[in-house]
C-alpha atoms as a PDB file:
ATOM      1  CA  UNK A   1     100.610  84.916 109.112  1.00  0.00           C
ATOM      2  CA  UNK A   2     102.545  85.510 105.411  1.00  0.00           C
ATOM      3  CA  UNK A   3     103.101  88.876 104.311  1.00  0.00           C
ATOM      4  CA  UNK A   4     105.098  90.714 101.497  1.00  0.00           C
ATOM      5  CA  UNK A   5     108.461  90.937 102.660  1.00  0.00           C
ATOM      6  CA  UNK A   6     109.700  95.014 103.400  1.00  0.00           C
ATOM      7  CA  UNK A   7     113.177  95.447 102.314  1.00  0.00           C
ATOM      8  CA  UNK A   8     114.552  98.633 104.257  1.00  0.00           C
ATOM      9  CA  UNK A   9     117.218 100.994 104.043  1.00  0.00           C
ATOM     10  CA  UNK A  10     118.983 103.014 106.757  1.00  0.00           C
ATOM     11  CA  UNK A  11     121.435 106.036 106.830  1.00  0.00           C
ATOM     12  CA  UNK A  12     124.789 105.330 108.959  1.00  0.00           C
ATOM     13  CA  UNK A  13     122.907 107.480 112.181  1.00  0.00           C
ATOM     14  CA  UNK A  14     120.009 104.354 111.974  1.00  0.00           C
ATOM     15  CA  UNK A  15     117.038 106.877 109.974  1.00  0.00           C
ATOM     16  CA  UNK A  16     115.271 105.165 107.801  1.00  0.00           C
ATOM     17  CA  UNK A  17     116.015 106.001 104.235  1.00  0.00           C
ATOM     18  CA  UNK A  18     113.265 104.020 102.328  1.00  0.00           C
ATOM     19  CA  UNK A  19     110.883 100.821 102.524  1.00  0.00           C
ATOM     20  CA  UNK A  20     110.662  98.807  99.279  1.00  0.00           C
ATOM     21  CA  UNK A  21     108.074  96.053  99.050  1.00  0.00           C
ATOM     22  CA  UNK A  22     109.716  92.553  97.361  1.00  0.00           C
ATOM     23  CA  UNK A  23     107.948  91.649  94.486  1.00  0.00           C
ATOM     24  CA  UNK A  24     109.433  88.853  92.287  1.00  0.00           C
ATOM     25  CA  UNK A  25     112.335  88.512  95.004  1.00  0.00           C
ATOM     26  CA  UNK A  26     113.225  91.912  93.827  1.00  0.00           C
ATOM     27  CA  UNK A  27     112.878  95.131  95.680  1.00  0.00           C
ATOM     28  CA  UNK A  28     114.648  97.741  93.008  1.00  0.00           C
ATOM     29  CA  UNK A  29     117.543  97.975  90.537  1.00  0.00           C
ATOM     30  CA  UNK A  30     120.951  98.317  91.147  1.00  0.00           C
ATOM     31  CA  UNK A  31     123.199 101.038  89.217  1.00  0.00           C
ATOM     32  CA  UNK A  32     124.006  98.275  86.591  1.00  0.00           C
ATOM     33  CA  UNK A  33     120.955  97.635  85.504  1.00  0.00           C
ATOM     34  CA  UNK A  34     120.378  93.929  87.217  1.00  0.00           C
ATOM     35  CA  UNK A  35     117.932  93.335  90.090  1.00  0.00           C
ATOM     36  CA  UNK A  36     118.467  93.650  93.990  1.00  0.00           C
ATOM     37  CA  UNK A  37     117.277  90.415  95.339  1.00  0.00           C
ATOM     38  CA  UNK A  38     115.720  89.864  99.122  1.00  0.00           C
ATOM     39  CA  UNK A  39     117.752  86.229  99.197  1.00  0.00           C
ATOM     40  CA  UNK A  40     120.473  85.940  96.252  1.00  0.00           C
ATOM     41  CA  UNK A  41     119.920  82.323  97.104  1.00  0.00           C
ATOM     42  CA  UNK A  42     116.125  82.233  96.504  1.00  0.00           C
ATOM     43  CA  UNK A  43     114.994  84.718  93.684  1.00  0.00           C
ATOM     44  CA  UNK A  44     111.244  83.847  95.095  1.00  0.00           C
ATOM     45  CA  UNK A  45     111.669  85.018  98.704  1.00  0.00           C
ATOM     46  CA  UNK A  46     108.762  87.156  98.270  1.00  0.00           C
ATOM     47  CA  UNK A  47     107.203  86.892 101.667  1.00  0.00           C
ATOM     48  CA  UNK A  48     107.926  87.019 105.053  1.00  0.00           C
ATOM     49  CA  UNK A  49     106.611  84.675 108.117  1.00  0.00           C
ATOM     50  CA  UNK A  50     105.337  84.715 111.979  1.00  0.00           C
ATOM     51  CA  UNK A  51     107.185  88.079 113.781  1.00  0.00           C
ATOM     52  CA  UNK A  52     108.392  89.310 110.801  1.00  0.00           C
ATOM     53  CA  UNK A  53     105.577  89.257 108.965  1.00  0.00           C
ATOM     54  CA  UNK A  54     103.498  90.519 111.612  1.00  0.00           C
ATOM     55  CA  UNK A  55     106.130  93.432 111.403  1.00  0.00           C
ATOM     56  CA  UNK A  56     106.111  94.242 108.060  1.00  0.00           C
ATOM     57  CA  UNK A  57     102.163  94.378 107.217  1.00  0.00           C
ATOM     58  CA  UNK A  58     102.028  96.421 110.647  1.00  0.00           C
ATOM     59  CA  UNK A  59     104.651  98.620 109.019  1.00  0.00           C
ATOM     60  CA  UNK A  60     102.341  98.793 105.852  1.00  0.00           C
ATOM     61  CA  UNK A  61      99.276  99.479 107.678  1.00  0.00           C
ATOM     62  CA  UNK A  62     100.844 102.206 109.190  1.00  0.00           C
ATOM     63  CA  UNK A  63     102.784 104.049 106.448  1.00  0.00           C
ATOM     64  CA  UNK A  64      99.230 104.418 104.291  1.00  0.00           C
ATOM     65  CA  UNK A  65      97.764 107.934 104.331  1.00  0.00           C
ATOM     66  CA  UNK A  66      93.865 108.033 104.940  1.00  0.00           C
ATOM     67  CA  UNK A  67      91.944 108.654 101.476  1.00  0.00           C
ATOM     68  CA  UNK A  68      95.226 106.715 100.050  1.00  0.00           C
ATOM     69  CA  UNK A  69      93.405 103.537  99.208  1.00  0.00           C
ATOM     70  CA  UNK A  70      90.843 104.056  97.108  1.00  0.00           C
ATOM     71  CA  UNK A  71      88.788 101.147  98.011  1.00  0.00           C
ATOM     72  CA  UNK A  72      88.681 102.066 101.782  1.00  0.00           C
ATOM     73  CA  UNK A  73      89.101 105.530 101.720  1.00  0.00           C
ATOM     74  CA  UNK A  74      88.852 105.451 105.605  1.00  0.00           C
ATOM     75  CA  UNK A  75      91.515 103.364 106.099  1.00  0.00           C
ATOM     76  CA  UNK A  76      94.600 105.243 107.148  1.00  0.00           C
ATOM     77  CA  UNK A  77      96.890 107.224 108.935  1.00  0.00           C
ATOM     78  CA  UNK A  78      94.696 110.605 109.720  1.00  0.00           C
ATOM     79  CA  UNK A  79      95.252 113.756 107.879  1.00  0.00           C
ATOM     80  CA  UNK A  80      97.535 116.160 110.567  1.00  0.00           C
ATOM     81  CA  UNK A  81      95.872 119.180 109.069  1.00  0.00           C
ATOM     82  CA  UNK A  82      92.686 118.531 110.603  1.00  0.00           C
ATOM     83  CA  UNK A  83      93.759 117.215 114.015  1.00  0.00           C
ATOM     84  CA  UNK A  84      96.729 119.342 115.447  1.00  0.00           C
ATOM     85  CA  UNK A  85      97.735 116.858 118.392  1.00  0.00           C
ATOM     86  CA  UNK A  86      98.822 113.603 118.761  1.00  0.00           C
ATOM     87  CA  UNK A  87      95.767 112.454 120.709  1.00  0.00           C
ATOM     88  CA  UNK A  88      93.811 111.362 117.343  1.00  0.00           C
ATOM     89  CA  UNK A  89      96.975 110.025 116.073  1.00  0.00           C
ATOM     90  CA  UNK A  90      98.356 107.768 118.994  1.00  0.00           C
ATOM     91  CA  UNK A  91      94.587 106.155 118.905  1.00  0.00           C
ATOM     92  CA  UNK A  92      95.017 105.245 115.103  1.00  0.00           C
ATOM     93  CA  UNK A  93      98.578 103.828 115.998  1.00  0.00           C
ATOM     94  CA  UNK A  94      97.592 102.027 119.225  1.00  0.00           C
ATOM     95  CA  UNK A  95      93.341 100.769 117.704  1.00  0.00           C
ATOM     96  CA  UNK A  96      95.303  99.546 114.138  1.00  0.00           C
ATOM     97  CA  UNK A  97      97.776  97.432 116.072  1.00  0.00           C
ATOM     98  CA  UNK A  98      95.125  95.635 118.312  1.00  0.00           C
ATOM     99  CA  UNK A  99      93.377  95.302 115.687  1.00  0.00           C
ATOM    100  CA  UNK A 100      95.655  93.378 113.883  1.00  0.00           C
ATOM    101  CA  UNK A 101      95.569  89.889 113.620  1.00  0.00           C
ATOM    102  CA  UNK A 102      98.180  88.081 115.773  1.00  0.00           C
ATOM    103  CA  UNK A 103      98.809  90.598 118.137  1.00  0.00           C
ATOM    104  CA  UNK A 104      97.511  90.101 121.902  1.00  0.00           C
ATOM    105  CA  UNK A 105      98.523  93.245 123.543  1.00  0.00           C
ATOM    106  CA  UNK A 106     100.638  96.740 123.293  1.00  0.00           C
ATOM    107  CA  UNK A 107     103.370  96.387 126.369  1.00  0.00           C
ATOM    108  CA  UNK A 108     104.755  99.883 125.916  1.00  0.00           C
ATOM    109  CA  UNK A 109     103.935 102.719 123.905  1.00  0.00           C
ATOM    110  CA  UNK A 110     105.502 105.880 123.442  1.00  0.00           C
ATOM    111  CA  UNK A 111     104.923 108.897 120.801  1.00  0.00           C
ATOM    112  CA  UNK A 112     106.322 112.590 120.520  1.00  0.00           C
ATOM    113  CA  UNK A 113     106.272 115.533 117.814  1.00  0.00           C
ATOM    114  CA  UNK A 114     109.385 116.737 116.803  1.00  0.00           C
ATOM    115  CA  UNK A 115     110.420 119.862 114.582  1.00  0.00           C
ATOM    116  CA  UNK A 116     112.714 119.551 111.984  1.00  0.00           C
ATOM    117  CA  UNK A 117     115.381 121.963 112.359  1.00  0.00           C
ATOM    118  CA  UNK A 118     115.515 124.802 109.871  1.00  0.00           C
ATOM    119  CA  UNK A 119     111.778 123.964 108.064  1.00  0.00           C
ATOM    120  CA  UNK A 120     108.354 124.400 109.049  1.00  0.00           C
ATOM    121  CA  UNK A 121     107.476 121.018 109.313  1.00  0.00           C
ATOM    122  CA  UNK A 122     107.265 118.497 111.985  1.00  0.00           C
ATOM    123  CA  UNK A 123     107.485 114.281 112.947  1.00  0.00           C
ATOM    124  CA  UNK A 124     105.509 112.468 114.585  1.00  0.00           C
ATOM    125  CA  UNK A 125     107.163 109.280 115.959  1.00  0.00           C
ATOM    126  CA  UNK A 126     105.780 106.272 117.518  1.00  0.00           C
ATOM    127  CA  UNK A 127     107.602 103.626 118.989  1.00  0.00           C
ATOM    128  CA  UNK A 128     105.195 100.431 120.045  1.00  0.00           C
ATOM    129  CA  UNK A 129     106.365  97.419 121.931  1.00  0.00           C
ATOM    130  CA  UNK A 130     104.078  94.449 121.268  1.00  0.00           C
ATOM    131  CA  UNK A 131     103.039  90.823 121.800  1.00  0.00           C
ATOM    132  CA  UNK A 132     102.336  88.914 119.106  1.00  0.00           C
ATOM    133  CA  UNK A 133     101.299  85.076 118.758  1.00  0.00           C
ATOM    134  CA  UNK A 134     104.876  84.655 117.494  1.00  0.00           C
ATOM    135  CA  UNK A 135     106.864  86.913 120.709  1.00  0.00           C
ATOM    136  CA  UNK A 136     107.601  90.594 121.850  1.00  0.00           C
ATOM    137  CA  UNK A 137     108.314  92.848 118.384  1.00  0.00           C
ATOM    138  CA  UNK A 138     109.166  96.373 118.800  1.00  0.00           C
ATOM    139  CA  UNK A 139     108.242  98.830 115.661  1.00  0.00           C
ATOM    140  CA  UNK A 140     108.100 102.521 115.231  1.00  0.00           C
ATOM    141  CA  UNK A 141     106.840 104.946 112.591  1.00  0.00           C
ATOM    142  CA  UNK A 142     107.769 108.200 111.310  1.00  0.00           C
ATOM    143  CA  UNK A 143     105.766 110.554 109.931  1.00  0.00           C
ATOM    144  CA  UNK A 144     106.227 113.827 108.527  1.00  0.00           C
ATOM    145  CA  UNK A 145     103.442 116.130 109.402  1.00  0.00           C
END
């Protein structure tokens, strides 16, 4: 498996801040004006290979909203609006993952909606222990809902 690398950034408590796909080796701009590069060393360390990659297209299949794409408009994570539990949510998760290629089995699975203090809006989170071809891979997702 080869996939586009996922460059990600976290906040000192471990949140995620933002994903950037690599493209060209480069996955944004720093405040000078030059490139941030994946691998200084390698300015064409676009993609990534075996767990990892299974781990970052995973991560990709998972962060696209359904209707996103418009040549598979059914591909997706599902609208919250229209579903109200986690039910319809945890079976996209859980039927994406199998379905994806290199992965054998889910080991553990675990998902929860949270409220975010002080707004009327909520997070779903999913954290998924798998096996892949390549070894056990943990990944989560967070979604705002």
């Amino acid at each position: 498996m080869k996939c586009r690398r996922l460059k990600t950034e976290y906040d000192a408590g471990g949140n995620v801040l933002r994903r950037d796909i690599v493209w060209f080796g480069s996955y944004g701009i720093n405040q000078d004006g030059t490139a941030k590069f994946y691998n200084p060393n390698n300015k064409h360390d676009n993609y990534a290979t075996g767990k990892q990659a299974v781990a970052d297209s995973l991560t990709q299949r998972l962060n696209v909203l359904q209707g996103e794409l418009w040549y598979a408009v059914n591909t997706g994570f599902p609208l919250w609006e229209k579903h109200k539990n986690t039910n319809v949510l945890d079976i996209y998760i859980t039927s994406t993952i199998l379905k994806h290629p290199d992965v054998s089995e889910i080991i553990e699975f675990s998902s929860e909606i949270t409220r975010k203090e002080g707004q009327n809006q909520h997070i779903y989170s999913a954290r998924v222990k798998i096996m892949t071809k390549y070894g056990e891979l943990t990944i989560s997702t967070d979604k705002i809902i």
